[in-house]
N, C-alpha and C. Protein backbone atom coordinates (compact mmCIF):
# COMPACT_ATOMS: atom_id res chain seq x y z
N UNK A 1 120.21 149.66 58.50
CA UNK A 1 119.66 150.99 58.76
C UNK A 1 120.33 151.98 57.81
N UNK A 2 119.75 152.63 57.02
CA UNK A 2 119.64 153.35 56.35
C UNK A 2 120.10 154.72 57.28
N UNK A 3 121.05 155.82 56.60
CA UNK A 3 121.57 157.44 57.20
C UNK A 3 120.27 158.40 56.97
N UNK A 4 119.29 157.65 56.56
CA UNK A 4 117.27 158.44 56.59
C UNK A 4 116.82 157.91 57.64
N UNK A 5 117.28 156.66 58.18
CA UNK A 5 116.78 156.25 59.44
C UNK A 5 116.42 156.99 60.48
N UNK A 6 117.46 157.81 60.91
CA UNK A 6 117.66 158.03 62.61
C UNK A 6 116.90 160.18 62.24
N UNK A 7 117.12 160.24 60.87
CA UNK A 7 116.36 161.46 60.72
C UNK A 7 114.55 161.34 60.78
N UNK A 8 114.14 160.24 59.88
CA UNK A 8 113.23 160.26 60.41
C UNK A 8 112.67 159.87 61.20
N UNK A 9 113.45 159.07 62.30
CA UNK A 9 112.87 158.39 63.58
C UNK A 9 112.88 160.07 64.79
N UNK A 10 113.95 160.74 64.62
CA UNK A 10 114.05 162.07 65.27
C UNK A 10 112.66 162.82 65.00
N UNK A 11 112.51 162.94 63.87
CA UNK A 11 111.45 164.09 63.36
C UNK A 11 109.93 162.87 63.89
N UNK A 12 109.46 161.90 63.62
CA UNK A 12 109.01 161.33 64.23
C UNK A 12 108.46 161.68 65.23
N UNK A 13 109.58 161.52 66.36
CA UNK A 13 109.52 161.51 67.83
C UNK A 13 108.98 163.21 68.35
N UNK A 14 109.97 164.19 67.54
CA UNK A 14 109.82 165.32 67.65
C UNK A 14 108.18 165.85 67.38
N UNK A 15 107.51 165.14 66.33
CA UNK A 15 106.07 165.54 66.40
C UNK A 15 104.90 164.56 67.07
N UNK A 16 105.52 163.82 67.85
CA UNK A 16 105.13 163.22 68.70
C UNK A 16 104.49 161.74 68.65
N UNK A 17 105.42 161.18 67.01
CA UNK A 17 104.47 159.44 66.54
C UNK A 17 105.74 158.81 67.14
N UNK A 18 104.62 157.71 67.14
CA UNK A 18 105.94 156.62 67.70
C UNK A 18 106.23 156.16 66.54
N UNK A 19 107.49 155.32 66.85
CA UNK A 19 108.41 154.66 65.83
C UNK A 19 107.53 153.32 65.07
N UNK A 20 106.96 152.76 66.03
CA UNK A 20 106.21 152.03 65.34
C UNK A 20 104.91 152.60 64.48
N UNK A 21 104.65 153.53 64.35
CA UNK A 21 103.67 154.04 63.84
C UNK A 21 104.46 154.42 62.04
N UNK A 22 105.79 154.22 61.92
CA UNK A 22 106.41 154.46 61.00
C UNK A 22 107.65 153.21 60.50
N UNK A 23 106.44 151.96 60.52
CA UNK A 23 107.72 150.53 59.84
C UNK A 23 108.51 151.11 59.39
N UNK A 24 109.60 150.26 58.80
CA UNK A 24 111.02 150.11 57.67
C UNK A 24 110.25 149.77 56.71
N UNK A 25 109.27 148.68 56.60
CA UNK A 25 108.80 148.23 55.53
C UNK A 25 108.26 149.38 54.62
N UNK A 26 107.09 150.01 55.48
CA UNK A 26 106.32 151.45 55.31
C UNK A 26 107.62 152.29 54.23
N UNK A 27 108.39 152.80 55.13
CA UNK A 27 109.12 153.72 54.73
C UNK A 27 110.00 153.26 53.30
N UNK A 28 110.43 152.19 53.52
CA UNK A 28 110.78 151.88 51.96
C UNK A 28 109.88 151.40 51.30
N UNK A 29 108.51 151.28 51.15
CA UNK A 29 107.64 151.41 50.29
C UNK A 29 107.39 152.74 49.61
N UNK A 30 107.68 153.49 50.71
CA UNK A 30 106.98 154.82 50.35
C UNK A 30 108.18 155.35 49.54
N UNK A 31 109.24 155.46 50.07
CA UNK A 31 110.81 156.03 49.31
C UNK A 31 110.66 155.38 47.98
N UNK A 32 110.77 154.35 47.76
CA UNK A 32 110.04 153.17 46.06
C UNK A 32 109.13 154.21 45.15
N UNK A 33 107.74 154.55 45.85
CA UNK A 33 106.60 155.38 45.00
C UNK A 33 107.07 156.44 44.81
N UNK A 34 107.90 156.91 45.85
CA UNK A 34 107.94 158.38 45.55
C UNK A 34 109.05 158.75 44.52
N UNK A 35 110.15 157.69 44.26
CA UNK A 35 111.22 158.10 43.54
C UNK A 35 110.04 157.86 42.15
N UNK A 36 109.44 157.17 42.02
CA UNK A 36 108.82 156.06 41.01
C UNK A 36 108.14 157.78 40.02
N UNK A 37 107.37 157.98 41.14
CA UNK A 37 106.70 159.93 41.25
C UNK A 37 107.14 160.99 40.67
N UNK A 38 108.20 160.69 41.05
CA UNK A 38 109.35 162.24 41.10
C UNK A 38 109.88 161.72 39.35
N UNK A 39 110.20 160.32 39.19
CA UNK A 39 110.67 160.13 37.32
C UNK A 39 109.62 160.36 36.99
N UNK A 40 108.32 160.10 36.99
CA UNK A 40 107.54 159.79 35.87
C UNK A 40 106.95 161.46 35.67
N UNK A 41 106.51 162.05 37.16
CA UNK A 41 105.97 163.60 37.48
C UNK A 41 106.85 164.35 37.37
N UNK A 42 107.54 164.38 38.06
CA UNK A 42 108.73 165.69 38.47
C UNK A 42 109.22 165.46 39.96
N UNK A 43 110.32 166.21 39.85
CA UNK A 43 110.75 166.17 41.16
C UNK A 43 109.37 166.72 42.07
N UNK A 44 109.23 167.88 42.12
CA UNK A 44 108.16 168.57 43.02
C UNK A 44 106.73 167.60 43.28
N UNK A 45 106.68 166.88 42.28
CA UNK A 45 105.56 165.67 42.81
C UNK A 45 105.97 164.82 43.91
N UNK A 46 107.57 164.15 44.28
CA UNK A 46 107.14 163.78 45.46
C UNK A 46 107.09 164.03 46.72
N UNK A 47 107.23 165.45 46.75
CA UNK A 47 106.78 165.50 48.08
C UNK A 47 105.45 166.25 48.59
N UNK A 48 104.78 166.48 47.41
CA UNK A 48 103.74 166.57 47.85
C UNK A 48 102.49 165.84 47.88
N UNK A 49 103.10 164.58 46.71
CA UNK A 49 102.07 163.68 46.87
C UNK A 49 102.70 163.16 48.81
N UNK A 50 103.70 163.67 48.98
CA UNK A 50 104.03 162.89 50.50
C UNK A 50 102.80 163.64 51.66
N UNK A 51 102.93 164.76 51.46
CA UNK A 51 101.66 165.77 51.74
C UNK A 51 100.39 165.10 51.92
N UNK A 52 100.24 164.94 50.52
CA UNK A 52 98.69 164.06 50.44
C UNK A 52 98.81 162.97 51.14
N UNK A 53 99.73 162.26 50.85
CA UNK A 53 99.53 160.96 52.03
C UNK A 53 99.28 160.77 53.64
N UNK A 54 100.06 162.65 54.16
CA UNK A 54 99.92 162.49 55.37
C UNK A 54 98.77 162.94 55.59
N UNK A 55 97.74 163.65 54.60
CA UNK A 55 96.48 164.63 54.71
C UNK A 55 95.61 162.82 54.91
N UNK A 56 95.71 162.24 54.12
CA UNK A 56 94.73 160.89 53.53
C UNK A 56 94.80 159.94 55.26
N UNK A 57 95.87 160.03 55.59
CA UNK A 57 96.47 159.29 57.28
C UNK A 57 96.11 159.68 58.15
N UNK A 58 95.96 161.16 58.42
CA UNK A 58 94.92 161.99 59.15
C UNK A 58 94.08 162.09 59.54
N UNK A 59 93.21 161.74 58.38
CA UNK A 59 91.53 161.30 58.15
C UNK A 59 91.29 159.90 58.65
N UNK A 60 92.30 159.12 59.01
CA UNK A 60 91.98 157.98 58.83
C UNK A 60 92.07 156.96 58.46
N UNK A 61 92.56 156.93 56.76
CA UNK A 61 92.90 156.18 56.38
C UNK A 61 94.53 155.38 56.70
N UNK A 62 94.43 153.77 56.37
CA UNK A 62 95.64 153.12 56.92
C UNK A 62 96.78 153.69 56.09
N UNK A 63 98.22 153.61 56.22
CA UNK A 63 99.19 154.46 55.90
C UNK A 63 99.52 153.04 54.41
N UNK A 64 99.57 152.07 55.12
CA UNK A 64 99.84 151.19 53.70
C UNK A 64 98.91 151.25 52.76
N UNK A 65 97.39 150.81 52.97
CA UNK A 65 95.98 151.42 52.19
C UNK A 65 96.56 152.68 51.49
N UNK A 66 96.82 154.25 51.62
CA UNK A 66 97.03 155.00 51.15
C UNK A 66 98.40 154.91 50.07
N UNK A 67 98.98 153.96 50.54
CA UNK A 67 100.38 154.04 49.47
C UNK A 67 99.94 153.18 48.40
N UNK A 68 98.98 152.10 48.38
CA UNK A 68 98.54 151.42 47.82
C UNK A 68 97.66 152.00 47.02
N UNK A 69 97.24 152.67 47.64
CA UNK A 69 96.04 154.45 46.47
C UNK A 69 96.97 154.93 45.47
N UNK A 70 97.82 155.51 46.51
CA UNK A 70 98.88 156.44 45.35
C UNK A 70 99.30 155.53 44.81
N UNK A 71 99.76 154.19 44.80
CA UNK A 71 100.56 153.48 43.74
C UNK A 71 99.76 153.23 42.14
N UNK A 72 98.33 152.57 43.08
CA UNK A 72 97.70 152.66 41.97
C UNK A 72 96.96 153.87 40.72
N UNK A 73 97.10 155.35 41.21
CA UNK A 73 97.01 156.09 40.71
C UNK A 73 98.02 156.12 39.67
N UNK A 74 99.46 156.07 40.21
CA UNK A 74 100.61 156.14 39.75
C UNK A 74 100.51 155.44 38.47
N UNK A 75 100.01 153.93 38.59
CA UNK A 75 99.92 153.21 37.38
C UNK A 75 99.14 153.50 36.11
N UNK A 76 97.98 153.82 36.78
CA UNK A 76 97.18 154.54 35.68
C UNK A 76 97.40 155.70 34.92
N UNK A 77 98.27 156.58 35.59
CA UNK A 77 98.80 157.84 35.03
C UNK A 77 99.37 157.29 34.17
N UNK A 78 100.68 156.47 34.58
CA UNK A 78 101.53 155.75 34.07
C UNK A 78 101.02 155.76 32.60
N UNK A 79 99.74 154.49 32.42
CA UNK A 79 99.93 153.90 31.59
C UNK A 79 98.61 154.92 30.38
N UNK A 80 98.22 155.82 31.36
CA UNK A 80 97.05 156.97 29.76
C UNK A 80 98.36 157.71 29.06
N UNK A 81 99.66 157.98 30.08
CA UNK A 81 100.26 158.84 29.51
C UNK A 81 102.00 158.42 28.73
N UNK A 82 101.42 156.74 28.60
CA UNK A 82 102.98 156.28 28.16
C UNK A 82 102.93 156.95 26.84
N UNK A 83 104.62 157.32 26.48
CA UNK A 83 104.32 157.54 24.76
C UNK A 83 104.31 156.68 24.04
N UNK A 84 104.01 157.27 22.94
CA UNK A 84 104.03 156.27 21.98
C UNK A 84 105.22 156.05 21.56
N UNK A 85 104.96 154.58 20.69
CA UNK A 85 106.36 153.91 19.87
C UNK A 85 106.99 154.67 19.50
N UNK A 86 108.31 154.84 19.43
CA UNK A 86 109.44 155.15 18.62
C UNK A 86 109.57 154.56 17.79
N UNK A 87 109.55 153.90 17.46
CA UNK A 87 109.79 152.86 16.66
C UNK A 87 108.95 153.28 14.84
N UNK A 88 109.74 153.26 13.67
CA UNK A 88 108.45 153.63 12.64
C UNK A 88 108.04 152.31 12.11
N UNK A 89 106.99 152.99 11.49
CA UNK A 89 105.93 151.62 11.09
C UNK A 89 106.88 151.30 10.20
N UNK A 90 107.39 152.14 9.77
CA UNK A 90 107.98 151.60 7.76
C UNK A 90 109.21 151.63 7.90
N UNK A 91 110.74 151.18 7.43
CA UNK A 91 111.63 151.70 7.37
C UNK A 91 111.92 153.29 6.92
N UNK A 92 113.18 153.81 7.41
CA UNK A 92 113.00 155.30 6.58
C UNK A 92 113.59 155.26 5.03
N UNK A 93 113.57 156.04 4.32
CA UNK A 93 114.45 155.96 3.51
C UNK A 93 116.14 155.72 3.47
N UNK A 94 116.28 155.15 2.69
CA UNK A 94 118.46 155.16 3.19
C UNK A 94 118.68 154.42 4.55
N UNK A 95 117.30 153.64 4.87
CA UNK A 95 118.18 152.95 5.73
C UNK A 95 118.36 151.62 6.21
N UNK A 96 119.07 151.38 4.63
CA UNK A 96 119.14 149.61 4.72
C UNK A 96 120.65 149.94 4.94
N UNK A 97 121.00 149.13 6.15
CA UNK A 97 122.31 149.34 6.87
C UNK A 97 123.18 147.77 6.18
N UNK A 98 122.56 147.35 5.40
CA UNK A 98 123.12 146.59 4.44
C UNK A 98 124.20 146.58 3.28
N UNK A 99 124.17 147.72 3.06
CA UNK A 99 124.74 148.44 1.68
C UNK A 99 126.15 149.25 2.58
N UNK A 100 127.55 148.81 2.24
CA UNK A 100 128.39 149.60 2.94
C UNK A 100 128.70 150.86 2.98
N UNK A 101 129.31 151.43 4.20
CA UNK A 101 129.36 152.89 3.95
C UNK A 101 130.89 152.94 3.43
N UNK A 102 130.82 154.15 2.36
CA UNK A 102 132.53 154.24 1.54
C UNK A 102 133.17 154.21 2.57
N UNK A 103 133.78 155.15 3.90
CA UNK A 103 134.59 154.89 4.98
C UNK A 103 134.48 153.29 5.06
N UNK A 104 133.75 152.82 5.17
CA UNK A 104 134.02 151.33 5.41
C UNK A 104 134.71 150.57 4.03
N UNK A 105 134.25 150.64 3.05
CA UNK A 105 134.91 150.29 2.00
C UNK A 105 136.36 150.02 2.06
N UNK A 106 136.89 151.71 2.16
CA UNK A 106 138.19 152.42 2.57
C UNK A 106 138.99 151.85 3.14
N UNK A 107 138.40 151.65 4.22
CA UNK A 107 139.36 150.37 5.49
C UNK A 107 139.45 149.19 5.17
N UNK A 108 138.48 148.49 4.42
CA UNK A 108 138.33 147.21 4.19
C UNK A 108 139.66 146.83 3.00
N UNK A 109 140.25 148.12 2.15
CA UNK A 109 140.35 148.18 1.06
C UNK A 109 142.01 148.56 1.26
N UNK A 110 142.22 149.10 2.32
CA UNK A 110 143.46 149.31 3.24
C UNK A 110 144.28 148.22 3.48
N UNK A 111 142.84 147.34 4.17
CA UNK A 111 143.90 146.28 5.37
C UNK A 111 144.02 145.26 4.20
N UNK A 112 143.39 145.04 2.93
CA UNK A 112 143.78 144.00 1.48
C UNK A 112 145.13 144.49 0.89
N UNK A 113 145.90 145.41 1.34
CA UNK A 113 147.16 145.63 0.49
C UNK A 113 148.36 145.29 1.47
């Protein structure tokens, strides 16, 4: 048990769901997306995609079904908005790391005497 446990089993109770209406499994699924959310969006994305989830649960829909929505949204964002390579197509100039640098020389040229 997790020190988020017994807070959200309180707040829970306090708005009147039962505990089972809120697995461990659930809840660390959802803690998973939302950190997943908050790197890729911003902090302020996860808690309101948490919002949306409880708006989507409301209506009806199943609470795992809905995390399974947002996840897959998540991915797709994910992947229209990965950047691009770092990496360059070409080497740059000056940078064949082959050729020694004088400081290196220097030392090399030190520890021979």
């Amino acid at each position: 048990m997790s020190a988020l446990d017994p807070w959200v089993l309180d707040v829970a109770a306090a708005l009147g769901i039962p505990a089972t209406d809120v697995p461990a499994d659930l809840r660390a699924g959802l803690l998973d997306l939302t950190r997943e959310i908050e790197e890729l969006i911003g902090p302020s994305a996860g808690p309101m995609t948490g919002l949306l989830l409880g708006v989507a649960v409301g209506r009806g829909i199943a609470p795992s079904g809905a995390v399974e929505t947002i996840r897959s949204v998540l991915v797709s964002h994910r992947d229209q908005h990965a950047p691009a390579s770092t990496e360059p197509l070409e080497p740059a100039p000056g940078a064949d790391t082959s050729v020694p640098l004088a400081r290196d020389a220097a030392t090399t040229d030190d520890r021979s005497h």
